[in-house]
C-alpha atoms as a PDB file:
ATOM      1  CA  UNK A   1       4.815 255.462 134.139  1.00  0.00           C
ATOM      2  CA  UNK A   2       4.690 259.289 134.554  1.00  0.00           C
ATOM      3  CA  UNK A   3       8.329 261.200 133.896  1.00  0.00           C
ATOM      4  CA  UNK A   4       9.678 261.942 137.365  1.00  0.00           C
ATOM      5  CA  UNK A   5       9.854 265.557 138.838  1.00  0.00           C
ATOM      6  CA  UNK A   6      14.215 265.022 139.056  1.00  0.00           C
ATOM      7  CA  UNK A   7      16.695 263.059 137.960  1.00  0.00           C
ATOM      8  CA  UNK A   8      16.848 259.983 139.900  1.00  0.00           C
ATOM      9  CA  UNK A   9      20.981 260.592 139.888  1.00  0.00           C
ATOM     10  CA  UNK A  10      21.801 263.716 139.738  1.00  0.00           C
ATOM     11  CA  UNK A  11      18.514 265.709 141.219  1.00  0.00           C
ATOM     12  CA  UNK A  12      18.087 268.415 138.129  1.00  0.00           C
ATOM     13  CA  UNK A  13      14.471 269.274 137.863  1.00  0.00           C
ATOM     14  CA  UNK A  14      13.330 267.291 134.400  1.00  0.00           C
ATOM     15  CA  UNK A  15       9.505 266.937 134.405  1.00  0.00           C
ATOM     16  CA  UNK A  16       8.713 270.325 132.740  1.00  0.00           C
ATOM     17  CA  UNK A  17      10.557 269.266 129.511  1.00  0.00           C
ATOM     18  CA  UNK A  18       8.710 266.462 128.795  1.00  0.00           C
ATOM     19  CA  UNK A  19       6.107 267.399 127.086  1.00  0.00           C
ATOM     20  CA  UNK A  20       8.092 270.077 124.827  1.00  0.00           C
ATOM     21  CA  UNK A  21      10.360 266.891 124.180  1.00  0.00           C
ATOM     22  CA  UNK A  22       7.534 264.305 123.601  1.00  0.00           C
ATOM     23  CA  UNK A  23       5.850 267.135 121.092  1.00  0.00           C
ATOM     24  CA  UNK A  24       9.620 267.989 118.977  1.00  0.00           C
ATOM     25  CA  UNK A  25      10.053 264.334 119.201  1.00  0.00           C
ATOM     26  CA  UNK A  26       6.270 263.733 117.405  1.00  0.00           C
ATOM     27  CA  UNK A  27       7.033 266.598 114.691  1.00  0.00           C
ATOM     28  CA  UNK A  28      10.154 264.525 113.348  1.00  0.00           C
ATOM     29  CA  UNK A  29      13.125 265.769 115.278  1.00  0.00           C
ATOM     30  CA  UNK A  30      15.890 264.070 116.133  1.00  0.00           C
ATOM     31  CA  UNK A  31      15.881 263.268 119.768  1.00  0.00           C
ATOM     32  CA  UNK A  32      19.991 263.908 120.123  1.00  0.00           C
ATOM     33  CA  UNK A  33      19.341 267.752 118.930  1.00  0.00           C
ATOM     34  CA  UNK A  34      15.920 267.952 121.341  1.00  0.00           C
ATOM     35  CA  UNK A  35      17.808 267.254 124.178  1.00  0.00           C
ATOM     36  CA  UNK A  36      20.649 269.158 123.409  1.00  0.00           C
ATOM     37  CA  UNK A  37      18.725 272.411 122.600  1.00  0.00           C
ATOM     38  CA  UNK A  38      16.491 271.452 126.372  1.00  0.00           C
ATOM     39  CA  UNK A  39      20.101 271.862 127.707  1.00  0.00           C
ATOM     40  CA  UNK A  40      19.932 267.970 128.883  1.00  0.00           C
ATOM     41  CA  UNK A  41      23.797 267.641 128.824  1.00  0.00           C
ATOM     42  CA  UNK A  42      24.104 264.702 131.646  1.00  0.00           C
ATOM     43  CA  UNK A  43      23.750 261.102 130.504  1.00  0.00           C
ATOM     44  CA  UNK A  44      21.661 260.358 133.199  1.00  0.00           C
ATOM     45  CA  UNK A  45      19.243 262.716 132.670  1.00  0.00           C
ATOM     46  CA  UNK A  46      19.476 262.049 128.828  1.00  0.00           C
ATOM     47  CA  UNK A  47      18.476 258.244 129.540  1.00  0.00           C
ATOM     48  CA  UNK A  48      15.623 259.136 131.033  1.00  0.00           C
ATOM     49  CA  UNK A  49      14.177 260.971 128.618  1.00  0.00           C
ATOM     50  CA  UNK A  50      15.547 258.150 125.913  1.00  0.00           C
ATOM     51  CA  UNK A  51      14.027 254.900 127.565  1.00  0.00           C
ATOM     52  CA  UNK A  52      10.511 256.719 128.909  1.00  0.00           C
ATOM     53  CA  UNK A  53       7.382 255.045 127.893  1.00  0.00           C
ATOM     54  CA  UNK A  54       4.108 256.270 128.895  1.00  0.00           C
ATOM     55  CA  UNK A  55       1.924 253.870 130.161  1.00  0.00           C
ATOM     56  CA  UNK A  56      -0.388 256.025 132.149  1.00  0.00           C
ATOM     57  CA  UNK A  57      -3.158 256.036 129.558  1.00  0.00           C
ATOM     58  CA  UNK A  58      -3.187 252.207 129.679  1.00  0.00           C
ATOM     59  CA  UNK A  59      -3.096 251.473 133.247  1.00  0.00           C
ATOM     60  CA  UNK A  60      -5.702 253.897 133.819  1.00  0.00           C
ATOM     61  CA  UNK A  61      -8.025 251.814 132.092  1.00  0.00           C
ATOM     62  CA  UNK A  62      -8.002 248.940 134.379  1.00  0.00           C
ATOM     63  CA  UNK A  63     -10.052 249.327 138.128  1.00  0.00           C
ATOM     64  CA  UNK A  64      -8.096 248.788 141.079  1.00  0.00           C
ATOM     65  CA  UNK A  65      -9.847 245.531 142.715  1.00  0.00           C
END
């Protein structure tokens, strides 16, 4: 739901380039030469960034009973 602070493999901090990602990503760019330039070499930490969805927006709408 929210983009972890690490890598869950290899433990490189991650969560500040989201939003710089999400934002390139949004404007048209490809997302191979986005994660490139955010120096996201690993596959790991690539796949993260790939297969994210945010959900947080929808989940917050529902009330915890």
């Amino acid at each position: 739901m929210i983009i972890p602070m690490r890598c869950f493999s290899c433990g490189k901090p991650i969560a500040h380039l989201w939003k710089e990602y999400k934002e390139r990503i949004a404007k048209g760019e490809k997302p191979k030469e986005v994660l490139d330039s955010l120096g996201l070499e690993r596959y790991c930490c690539r796949a993260i960034f790939i297969s994210h969805e945010d959900y947080i927006d929808l989940v917050s709408k529902f009330k915890k009973s």
